[in-house]
Protein backbone atom coordinates (compact mmCIF):
# COMPACT_ATOMS: atom_id res chain seq x y z
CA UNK A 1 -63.18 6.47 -55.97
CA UNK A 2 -60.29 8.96 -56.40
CA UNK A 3 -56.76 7.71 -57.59
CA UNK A 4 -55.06 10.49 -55.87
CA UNK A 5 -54.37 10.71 -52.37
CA UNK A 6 -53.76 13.30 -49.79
CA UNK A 7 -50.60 13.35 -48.04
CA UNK A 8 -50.79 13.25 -43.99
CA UNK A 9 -48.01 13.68 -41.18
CA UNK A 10 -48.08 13.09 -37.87
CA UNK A 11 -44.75 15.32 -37.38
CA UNK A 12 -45.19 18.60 -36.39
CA UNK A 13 -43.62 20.84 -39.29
CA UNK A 14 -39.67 21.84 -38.18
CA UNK A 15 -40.92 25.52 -38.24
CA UNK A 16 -42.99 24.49 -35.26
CA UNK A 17 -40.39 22.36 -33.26
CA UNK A 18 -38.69 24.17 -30.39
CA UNK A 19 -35.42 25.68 -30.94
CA UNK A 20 -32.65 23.94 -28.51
CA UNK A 21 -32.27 26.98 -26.46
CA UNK A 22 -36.13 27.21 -25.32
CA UNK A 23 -36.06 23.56 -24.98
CA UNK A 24 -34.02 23.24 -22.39
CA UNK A 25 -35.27 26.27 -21.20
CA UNK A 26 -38.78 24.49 -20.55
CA UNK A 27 -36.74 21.28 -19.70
CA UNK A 28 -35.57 23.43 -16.38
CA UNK A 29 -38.71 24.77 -15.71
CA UNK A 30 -40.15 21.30 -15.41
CA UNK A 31 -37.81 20.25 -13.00
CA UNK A 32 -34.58 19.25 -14.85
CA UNK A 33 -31.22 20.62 -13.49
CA UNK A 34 -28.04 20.41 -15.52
CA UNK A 35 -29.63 20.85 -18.99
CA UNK A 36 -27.46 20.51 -22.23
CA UNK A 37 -27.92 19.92 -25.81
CA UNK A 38 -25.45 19.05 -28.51
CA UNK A 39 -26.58 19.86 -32.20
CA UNK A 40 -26.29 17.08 -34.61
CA UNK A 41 -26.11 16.44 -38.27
CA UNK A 42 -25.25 20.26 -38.63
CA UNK A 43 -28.78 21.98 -36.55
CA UNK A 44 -31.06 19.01 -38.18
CA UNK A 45 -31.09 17.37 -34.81
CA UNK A 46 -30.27 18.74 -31.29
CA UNK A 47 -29.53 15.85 -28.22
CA UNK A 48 -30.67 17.12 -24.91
CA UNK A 49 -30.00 15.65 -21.88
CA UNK A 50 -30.90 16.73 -18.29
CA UNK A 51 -31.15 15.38 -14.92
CA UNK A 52 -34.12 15.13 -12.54
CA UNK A 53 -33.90 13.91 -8.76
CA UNK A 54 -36.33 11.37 -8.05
């Protein structure tokens, strides 16, 4: 049995993440009108919110 173990994530790796601009970009596109995000904690996090009509 090895001692050392291998390191796994479930997160996808930031370089992968959408930027906030073509995430609310596919937000509209999948039905979501007034679209807006707010960066956070200087561009770690982005907060977007949208509408959608039911």
């Amino acid at each position: 049995m090895s001692s050392s173990r291998t390191r796994t994530s479930t997160s996808p790796s930031p370089s992968r993440l959408a930027r906030p601009p073509a995430l609310a970009e596919r937000l509209k596109g999948a039905g979501w009108s007034r679209v807006a995000w707010r960066n956070l904690t200087g561009g770690v996090v982005a907060l977007h919110r949208g509408f959608k009509e039911s």
